[in-house]
N, C-alpha and C. Protein backbone atom coordinates (compact mmCIF):
# COMPACT_ATOMS: atom_id res chain seq x y z
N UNK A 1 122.88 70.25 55.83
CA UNK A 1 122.17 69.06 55.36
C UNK A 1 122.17 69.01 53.85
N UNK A 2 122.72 67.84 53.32
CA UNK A 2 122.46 67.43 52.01
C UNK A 2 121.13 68.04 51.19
N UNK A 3 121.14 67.55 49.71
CA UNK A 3 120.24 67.16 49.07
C UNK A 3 119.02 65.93 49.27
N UNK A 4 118.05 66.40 49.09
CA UNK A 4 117.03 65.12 49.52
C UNK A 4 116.93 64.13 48.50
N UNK A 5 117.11 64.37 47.17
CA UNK A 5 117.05 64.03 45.78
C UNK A 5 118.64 63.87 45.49
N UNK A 6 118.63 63.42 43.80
CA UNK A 6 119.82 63.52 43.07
C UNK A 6 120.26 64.36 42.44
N UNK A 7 121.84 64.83 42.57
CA UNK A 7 122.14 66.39 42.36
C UNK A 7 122.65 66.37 40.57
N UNK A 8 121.89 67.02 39.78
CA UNK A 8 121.95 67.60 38.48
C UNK A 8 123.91 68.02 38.17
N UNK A 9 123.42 69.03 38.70
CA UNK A 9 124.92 69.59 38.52
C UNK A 9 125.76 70.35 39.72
N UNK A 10 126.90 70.44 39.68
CA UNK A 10 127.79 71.39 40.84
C UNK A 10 128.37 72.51 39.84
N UNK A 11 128.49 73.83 40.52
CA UNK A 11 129.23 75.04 39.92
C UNK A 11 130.02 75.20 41.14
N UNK A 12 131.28 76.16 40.53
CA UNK A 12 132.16 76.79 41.05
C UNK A 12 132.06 78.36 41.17
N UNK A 13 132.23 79.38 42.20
CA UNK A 13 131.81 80.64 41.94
C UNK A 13 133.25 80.95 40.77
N UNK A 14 133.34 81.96 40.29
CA UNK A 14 134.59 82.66 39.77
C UNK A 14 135.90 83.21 40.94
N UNK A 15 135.22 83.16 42.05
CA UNK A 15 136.26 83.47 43.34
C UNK A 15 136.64 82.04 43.82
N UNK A 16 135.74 81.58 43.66
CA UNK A 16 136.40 79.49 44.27
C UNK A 16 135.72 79.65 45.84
N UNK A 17 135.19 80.65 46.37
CA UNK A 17 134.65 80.49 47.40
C UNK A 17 133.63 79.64 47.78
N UNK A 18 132.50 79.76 46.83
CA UNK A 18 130.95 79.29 47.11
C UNK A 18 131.03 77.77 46.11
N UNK A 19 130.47 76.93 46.15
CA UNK A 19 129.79 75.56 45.43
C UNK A 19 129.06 76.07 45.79
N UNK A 20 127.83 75.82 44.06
CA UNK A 20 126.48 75.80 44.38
C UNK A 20 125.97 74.19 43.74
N UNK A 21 125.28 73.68 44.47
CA UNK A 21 124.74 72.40 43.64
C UNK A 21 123.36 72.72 43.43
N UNK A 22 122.54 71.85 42.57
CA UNK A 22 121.51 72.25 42.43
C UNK A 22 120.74 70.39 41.64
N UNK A 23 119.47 70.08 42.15
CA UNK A 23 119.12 68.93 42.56
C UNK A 23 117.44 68.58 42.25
N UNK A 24 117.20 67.27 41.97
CA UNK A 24 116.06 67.13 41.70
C UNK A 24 114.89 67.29 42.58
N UNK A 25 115.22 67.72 43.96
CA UNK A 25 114.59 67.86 45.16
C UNK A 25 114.24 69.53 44.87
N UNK A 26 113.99 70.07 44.02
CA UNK A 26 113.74 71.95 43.56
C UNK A 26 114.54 72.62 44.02
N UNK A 27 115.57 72.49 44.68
CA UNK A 27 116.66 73.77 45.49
C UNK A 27 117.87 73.36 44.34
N UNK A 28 118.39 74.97 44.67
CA UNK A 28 120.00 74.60 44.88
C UNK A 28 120.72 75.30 46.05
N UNK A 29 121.68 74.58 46.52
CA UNK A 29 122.47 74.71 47.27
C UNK A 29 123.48 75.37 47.51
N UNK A 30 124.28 76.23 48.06
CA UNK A 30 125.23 77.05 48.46
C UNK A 30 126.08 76.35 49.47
N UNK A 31 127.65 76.21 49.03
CA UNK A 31 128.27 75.82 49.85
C UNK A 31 129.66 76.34 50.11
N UNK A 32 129.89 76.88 51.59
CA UNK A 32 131.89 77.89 51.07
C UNK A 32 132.59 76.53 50.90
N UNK A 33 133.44 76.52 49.96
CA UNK A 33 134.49 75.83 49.46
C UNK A 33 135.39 75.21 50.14
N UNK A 34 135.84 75.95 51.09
CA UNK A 34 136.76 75.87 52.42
C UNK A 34 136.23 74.86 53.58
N UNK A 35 135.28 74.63 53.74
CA UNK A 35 134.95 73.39 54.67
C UNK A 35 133.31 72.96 54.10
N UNK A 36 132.89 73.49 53.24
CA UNK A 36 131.96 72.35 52.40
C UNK A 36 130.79 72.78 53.74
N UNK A 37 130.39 73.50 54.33
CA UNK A 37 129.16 73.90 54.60
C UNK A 37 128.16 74.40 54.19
N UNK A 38 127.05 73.98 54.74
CA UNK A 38 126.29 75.25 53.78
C UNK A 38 125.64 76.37 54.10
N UNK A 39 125.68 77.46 53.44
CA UNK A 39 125.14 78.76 53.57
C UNK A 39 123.52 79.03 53.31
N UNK A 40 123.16 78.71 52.27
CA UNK A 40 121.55 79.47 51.46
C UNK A 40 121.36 78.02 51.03
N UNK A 41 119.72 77.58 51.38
CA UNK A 41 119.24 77.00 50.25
C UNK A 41 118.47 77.90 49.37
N UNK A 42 118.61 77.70 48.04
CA UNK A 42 117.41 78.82 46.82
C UNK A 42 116.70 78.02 46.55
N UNK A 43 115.09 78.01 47.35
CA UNK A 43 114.29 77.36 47.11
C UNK A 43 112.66 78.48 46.63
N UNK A 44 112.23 77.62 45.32
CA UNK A 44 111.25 78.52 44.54
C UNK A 44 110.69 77.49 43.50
N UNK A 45 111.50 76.84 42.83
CA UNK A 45 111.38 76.08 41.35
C UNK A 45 110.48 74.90 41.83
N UNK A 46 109.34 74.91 40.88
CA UNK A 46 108.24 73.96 41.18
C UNK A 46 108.69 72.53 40.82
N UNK A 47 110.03 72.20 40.33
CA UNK A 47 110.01 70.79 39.37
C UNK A 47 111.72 70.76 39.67
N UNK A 48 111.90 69.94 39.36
CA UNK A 48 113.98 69.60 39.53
C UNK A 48 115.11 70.95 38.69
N UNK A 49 116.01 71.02 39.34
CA UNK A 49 116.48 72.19 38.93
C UNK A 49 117.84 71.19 38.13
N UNK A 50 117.89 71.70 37.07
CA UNK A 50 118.79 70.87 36.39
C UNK A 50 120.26 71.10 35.92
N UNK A 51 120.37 73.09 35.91
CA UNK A 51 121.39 73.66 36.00
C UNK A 51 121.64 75.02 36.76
N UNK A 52 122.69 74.83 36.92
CA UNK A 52 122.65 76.67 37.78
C UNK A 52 124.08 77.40 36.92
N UNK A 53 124.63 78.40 37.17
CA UNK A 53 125.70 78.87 36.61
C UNK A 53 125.93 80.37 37.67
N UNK A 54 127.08 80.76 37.70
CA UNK A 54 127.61 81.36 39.08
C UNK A 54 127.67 83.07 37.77
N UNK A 55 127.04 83.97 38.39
CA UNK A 55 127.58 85.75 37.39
C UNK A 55 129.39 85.31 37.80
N UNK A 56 129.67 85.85 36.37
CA UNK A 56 131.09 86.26 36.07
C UNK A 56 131.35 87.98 36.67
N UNK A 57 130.37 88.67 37.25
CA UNK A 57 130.66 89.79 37.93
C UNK A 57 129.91 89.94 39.26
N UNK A 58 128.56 89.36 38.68
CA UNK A 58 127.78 89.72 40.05
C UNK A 58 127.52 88.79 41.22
N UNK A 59 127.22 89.30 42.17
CA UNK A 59 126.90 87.83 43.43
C UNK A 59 125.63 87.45 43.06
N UNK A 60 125.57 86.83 41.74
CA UNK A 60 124.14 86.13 41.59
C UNK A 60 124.17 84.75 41.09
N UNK A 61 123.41 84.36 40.89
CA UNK A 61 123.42 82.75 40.11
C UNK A 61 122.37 82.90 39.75
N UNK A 62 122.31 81.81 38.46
CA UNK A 62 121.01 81.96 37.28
C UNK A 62 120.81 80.20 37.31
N UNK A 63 119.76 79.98 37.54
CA UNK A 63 119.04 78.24 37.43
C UNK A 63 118.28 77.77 36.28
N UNK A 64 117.94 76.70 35.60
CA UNK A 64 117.25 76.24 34.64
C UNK A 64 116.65 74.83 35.80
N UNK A 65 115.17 75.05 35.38
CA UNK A 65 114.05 74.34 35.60
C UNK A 65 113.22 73.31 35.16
N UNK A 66 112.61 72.07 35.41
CA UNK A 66 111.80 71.65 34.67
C UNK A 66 110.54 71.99 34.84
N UNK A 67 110.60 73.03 35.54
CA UNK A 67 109.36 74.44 35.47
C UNK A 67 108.94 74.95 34.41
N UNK A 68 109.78 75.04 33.46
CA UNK A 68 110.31 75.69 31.93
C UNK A 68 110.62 77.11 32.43
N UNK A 69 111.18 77.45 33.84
CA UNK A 69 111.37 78.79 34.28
C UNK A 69 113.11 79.05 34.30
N UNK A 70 113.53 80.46 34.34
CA UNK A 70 114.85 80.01 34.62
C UNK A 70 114.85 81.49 36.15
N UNK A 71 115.67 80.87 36.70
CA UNK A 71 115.34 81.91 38.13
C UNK A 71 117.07 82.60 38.01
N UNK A 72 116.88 84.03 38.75
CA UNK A 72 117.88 84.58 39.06
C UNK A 72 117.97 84.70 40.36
N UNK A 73 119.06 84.63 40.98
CA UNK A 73 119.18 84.40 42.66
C UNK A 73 120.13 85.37 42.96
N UNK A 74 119.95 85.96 44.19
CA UNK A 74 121.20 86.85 44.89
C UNK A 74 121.76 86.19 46.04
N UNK A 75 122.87 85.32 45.95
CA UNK A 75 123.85 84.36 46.90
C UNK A 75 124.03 84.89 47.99
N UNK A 76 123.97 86.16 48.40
CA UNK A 76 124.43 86.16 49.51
C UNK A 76 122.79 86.37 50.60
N UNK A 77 121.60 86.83 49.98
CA UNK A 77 120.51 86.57 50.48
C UNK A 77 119.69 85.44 50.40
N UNK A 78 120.11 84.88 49.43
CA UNK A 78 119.15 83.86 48.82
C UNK A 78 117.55 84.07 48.46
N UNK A 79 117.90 85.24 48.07
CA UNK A 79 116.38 86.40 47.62
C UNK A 79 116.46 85.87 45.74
N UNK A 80 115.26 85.48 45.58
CA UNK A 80 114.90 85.36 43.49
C UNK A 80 114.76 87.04 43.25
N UNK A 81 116.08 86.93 42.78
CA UNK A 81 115.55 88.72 42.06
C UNK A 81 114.78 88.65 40.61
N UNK A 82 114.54 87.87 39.74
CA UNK A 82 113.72 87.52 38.85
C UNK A 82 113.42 86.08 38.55
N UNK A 83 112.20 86.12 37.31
CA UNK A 83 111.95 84.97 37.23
C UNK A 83 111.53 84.97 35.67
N UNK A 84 112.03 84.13 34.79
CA UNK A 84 112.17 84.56 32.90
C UNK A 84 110.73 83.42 32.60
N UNK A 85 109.91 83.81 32.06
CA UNK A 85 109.38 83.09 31.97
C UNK A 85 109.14 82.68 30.20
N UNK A 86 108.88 81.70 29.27
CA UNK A 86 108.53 81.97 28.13
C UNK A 86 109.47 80.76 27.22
N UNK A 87 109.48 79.99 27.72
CA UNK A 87 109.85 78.27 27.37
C UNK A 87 108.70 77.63 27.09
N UNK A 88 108.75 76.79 26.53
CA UNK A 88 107.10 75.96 26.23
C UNK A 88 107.86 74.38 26.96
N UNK A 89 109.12 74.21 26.95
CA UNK A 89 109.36 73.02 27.17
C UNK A 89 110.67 72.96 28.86
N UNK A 90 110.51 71.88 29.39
CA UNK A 90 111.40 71.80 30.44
C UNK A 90 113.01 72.59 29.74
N UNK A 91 113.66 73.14 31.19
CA UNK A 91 114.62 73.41 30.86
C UNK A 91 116.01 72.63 31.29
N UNK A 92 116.78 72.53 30.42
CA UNK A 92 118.17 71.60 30.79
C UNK A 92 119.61 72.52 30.93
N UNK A 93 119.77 73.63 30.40
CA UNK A 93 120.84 74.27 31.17
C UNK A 93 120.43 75.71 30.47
N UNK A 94 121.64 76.39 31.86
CA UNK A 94 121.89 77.89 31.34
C UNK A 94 123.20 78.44 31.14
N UNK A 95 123.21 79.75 31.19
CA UNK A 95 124.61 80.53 31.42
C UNK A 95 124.41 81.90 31.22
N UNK A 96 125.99 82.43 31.60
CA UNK A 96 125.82 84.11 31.82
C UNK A 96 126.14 84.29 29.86
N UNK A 97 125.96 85.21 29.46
CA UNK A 97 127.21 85.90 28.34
C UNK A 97 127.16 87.41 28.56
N UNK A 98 127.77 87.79 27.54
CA UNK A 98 128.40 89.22 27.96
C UNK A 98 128.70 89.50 29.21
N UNK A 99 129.46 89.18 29.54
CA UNK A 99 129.31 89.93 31.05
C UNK A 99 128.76 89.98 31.85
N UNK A 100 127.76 88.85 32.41
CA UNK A 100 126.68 89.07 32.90
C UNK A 100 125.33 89.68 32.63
N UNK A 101 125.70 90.32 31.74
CA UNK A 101 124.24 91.38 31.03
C UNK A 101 123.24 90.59 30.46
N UNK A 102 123.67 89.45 29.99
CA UNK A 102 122.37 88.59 29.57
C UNK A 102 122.87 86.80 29.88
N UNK A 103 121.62 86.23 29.78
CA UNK A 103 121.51 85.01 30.07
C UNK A 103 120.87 84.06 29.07
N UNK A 104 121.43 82.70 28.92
CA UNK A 104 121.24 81.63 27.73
C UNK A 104 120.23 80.60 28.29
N UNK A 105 119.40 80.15 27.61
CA UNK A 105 118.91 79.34 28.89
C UNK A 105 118.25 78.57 27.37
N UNK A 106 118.67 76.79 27.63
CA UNK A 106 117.96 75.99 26.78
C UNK A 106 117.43 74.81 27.16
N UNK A 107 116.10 74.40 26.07
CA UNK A 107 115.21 73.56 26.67
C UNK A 107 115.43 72.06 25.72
N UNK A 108 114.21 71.35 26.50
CA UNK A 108 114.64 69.68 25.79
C UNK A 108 113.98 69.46 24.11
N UNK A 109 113.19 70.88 24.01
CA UNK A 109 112.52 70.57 22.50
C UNK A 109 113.87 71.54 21.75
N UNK A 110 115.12 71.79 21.94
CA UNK A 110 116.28 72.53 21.22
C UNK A 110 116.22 74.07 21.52
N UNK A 111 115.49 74.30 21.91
CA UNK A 111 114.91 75.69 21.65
C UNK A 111 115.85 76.82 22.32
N UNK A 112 116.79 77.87 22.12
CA UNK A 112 117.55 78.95 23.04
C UNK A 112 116.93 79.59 23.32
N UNK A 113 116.85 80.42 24.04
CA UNK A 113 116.50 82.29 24.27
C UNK A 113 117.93 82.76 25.06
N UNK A 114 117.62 83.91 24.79
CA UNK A 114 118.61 85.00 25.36
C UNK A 114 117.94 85.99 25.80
N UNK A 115 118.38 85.77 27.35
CA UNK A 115 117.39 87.15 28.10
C UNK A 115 118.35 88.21 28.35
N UNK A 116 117.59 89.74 28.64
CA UNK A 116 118.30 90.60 28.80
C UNK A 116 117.94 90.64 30.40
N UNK A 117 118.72 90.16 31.32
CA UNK A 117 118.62 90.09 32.90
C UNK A 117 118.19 91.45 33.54
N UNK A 118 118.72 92.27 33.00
CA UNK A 118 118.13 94.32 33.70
C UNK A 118 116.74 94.11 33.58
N UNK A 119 116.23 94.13 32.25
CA UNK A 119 114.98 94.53 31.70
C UNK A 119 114.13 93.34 32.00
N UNK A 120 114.23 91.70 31.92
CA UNK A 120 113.75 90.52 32.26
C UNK A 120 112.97 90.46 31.61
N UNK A 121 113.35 90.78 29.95
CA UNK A 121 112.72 90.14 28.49
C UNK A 121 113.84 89.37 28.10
N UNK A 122 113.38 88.24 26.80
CA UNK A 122 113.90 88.19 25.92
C UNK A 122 114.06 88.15 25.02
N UNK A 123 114.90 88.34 24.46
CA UNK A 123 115.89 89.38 23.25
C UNK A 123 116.01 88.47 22.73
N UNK A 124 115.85 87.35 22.25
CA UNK A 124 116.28 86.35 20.73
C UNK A 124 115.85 84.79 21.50
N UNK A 125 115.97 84.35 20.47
CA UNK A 125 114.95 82.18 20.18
C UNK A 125 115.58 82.32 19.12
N UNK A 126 116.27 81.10 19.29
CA UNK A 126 117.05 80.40 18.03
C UNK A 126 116.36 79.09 18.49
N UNK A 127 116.27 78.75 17.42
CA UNK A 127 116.14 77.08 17.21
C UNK A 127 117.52 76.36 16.63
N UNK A 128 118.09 75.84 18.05
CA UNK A 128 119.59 75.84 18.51
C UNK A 128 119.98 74.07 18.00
N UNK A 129 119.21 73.20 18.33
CA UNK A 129 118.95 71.82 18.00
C UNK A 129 117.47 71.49 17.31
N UNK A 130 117.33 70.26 17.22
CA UNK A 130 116.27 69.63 16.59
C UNK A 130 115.83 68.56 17.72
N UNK A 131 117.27 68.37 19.36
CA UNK A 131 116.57 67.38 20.11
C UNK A 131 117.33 68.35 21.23
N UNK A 132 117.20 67.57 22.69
CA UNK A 132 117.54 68.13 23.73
C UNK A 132 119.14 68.78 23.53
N UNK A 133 119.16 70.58 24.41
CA UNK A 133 120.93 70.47 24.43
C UNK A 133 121.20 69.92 25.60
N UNK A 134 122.28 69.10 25.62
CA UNK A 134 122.59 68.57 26.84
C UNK A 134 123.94 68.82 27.60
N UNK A 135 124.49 70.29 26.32
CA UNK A 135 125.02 70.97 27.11
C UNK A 135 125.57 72.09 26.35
N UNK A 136 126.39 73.14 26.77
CA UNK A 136 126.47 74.27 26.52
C UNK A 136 127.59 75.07 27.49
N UNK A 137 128.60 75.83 26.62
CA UNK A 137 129.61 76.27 26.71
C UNK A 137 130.22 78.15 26.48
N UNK A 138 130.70 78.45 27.10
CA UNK A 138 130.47 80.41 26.73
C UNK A 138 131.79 80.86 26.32
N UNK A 139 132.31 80.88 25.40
CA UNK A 139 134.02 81.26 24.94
C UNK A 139 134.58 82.49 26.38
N UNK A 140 135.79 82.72 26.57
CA UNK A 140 136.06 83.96 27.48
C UNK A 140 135.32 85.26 27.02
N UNK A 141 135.30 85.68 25.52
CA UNK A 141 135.02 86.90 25.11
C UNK A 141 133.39 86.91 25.58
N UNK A 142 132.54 85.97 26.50
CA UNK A 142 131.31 85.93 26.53
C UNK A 142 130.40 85.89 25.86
N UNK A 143 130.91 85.67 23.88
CA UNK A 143 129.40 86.44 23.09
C UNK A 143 129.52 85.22 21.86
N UNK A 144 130.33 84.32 22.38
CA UNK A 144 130.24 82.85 21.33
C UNK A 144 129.92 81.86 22.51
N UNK A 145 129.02 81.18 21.56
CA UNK A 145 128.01 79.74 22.32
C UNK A 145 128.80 78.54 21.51
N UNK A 146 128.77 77.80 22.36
CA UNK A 146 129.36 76.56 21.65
C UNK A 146 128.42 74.99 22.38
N UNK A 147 127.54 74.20 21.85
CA UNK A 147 126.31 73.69 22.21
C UNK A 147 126.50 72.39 21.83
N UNK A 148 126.04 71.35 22.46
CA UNK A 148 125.85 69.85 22.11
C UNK A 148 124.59 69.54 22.43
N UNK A 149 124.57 68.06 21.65
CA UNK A 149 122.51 67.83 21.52
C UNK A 149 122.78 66.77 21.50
N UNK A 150 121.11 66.57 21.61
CA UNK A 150 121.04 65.04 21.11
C UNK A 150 120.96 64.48 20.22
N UNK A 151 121.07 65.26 18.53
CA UNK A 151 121.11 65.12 17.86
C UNK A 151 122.41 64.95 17.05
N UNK A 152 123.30 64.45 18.15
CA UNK A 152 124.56 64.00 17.72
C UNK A 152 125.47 65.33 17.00
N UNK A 153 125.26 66.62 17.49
CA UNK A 153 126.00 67.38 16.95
C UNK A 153 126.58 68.55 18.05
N UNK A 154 127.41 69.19 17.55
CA UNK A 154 128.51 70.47 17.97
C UNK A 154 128.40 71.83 17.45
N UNK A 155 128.23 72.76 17.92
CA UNK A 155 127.66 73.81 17.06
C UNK A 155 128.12 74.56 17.43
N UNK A 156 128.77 75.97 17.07
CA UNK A 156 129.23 77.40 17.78
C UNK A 156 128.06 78.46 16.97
N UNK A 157 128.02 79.19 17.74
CA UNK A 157 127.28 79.90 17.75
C UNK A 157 127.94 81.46 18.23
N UNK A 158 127.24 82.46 17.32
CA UNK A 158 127.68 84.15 17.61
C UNK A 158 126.38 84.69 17.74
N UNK A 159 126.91 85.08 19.83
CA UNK A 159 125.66 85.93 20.00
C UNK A 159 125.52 87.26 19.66
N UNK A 160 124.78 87.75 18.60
CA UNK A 160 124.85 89.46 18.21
C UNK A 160 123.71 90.14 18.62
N UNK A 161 123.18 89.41 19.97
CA UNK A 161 121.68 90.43 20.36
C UNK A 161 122.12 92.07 20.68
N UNK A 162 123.06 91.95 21.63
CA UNK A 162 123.78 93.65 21.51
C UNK A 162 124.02 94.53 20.76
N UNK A 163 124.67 93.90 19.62
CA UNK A 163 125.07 94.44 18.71
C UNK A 163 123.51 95.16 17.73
N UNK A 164 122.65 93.84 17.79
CA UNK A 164 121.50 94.46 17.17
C UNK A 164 120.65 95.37 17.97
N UNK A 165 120.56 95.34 19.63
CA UNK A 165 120.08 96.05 20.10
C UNK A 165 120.90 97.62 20.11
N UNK A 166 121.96 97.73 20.45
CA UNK A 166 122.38 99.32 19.96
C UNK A 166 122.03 99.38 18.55
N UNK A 167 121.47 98.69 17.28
CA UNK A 167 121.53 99.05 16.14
C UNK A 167 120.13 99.66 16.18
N UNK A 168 118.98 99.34 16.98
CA UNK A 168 118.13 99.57 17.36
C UNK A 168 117.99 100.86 18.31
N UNK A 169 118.12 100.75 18.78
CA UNK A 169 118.64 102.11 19.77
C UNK A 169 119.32 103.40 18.75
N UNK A 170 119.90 103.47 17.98
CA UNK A 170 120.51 104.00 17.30
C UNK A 170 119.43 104.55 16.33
N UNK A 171 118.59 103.47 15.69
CA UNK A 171 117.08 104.28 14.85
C UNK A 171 116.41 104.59 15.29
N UNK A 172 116.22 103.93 16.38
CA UNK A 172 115.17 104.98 17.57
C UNK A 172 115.49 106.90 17.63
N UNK A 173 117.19 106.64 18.15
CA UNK A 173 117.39 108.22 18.05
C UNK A 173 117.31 108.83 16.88
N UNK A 174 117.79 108.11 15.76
CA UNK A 174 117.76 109.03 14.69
C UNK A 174 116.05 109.43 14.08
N UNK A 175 115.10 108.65 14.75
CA UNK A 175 113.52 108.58 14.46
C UNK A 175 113.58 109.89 15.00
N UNK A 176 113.49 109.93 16.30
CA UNK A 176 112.91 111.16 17.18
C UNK A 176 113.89 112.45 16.62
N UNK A 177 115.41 112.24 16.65
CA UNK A 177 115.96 113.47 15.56
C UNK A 177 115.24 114.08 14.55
N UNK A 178 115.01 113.07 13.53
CA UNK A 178 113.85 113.37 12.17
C UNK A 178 112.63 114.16 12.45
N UNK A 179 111.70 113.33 13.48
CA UNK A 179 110.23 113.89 13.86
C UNK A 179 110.50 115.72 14.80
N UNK A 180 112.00 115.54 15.17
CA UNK A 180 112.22 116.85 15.78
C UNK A 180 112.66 117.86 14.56
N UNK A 181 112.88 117.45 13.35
CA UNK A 181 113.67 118.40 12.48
C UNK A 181 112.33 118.54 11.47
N UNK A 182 111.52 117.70 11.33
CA UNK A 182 110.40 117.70 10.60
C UNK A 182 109.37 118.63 11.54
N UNK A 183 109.08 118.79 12.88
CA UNK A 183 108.45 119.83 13.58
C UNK A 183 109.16 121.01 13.27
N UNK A 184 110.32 121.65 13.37
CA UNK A 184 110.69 122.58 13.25
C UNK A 184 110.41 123.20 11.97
N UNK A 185 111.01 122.29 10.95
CA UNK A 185 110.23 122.21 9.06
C UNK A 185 108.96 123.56 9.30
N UNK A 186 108.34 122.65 9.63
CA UNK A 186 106.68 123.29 9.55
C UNK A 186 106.92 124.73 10.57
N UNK A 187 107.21 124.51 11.61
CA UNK A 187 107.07 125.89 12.27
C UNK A 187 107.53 126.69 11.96
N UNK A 188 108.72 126.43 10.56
CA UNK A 188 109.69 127.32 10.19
C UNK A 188 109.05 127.49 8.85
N UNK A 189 107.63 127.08 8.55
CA UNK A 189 106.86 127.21 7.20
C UNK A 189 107.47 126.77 5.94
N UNK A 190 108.73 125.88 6.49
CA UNK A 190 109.29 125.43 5.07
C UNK A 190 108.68 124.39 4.65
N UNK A 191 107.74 124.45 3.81
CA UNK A 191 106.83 123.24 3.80
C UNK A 191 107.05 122.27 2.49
N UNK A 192 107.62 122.73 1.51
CA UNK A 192 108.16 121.83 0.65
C UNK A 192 109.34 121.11 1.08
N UNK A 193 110.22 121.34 2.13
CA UNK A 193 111.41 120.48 2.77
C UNK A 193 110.65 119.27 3.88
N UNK A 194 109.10 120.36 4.72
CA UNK A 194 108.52 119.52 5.08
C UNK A 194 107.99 118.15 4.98
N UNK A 195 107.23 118.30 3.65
CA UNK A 195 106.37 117.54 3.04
C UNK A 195 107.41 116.38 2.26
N UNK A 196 108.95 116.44 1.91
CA UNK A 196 109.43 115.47 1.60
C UNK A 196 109.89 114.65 2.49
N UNK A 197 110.55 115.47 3.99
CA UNK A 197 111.00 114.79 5.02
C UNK A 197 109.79 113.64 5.54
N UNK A 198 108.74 114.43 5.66
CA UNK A 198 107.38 113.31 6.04
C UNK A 198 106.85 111.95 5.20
N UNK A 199 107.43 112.51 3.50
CA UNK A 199 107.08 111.22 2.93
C UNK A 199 108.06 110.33 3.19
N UNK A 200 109.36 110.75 3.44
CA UNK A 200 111.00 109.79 3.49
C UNK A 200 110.56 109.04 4.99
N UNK A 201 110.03 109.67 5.99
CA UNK A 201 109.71 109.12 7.30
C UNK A 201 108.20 108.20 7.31
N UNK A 202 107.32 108.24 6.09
CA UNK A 202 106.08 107.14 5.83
C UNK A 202 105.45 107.80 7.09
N UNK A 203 105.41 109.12 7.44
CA UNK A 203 104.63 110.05 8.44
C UNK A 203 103.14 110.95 7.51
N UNK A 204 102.37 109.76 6.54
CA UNK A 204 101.53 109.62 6.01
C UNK A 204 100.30 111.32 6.33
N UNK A 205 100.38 111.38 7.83
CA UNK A 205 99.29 112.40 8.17
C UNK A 205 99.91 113.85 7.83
N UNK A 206 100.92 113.62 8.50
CA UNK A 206 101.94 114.72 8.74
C UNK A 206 101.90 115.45 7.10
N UNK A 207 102.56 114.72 6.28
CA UNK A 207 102.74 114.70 4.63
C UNK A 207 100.83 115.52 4.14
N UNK A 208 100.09 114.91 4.52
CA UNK A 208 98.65 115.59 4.12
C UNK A 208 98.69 116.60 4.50
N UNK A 209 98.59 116.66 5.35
CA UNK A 209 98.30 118.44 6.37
C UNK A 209 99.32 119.09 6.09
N UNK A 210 100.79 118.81 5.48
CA UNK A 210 101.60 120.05 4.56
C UNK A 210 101.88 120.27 3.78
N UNK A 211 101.07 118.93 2.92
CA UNK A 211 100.58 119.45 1.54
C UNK A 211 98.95 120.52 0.94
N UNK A 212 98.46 119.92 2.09
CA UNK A 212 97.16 120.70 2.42
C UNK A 212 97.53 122.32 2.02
N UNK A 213 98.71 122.93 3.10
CA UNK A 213 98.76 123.82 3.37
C UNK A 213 99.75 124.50 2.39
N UNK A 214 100.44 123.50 1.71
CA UNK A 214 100.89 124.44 0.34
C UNK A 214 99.78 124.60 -0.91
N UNK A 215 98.96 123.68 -1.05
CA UNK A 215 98.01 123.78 -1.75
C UNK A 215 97.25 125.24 -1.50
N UNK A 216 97.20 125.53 -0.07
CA UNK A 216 96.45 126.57 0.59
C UNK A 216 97.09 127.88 -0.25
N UNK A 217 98.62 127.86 0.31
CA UNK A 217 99.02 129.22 -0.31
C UNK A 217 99.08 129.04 -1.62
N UNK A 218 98.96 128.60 -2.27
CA UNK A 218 99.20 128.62 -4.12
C UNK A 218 97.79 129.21 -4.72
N UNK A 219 96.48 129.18 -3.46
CA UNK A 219 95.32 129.61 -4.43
C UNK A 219 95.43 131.26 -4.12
């Protein structure tokens, strides 16, 4: 059985097997390609679903809402394995990038985010337009956006949330390295190597209590 409403948009899986449509009636639809039946309705979204987009690896599909929600679906159950929440305004489309690892999802006040789909935060808001995007494009390499509005413009865009998140990840380790070489410092009573490593790390307490304690031995 059809749509009850008017259908937003149609996707193609990356195998050509599945059509998914997706419709102002809150579902989208699953259909095999090969004789146009249907499999799953994904029904959840409180308001018209306006886009869907098919994983470039995984059997999932990702939806945009005028929920301001964007849902993740598993196609072959038709189970919501998440739900992104953190739009202030209806949403008008999505997509995969990287690889599936994260998801684009934009609303009618311009607004992007980029979620990280594992973890089901997100990782960056650009203020992408000034009016609705009314649509949106993912280069092959997955990590350039290329966006239209209503503000009569064309835009590409370079997604570097990865790039900044390993840059992040990366000071994290070298933090806990430091706080591990600065414990040893002290247990190893070298307390003038101590006491500089703690001021270079803004480890404010640490820095007192081994200056304390050279003060100690000098009387």
């Amino acid at each position: 059985m059809g749509h009850q409403k008017y259908i937003n948009v149609v996707r193609v899986s990356p195998n050509d097997k599945l059509i998914a449509s997706c419709s102002q009636d809150k579902t989208i639809k699953l259909w095999q390609s090969s004789d146009l039946l249907g499999t799953v309705t994904l029904s959840g979204h409180k308001k018209g679903v306006w886009d869907c987009a098919f994983s470039p690896v995984a059997k999932q599909l990702v939806s945009a809402s005028g929920d301001k929600t964007v849902r993740v679906w598993d196609v072959t159950s038709g189970a919501c394995l998440c739900v992104l929440q953190g739009h202030l305004q209806s949403l008008v489309r999505c997509a995969w990038l990287n690889a599936g690892l994260q998801v684009i999802s934009t609303a009618v006040d311009g607004v992007t985010k980029i979620w990280n789909v594992k973890k089901q935060t997100c990782v960056g808001t650009i203020q992408m337009h000034d009016e609705k995007v009314w649509a949106i494009d993912i280069a092959q390499d997955g990590r350039y956006v290329l966006s239209g509005a209503g503000d009569s413009s064309v835009r590409l865009w370079l997604d570097d949330t990865l790039e900044r998140d390993h840059e992040d990840k990366e000071k994290q380790l070298q933090r806990i390295q430091d706080e591990q070489k600065l414990s040893m410092l002290i247990r190893g009573e070298d307390y003038l190597e101590a006491a500089l490593m703690a001021f270079r790390m803004n480890k404010l307490r640490d820095f007192y209590l081994v200056m304390n304690k050279i003060l100690s031995l000098q009387k």
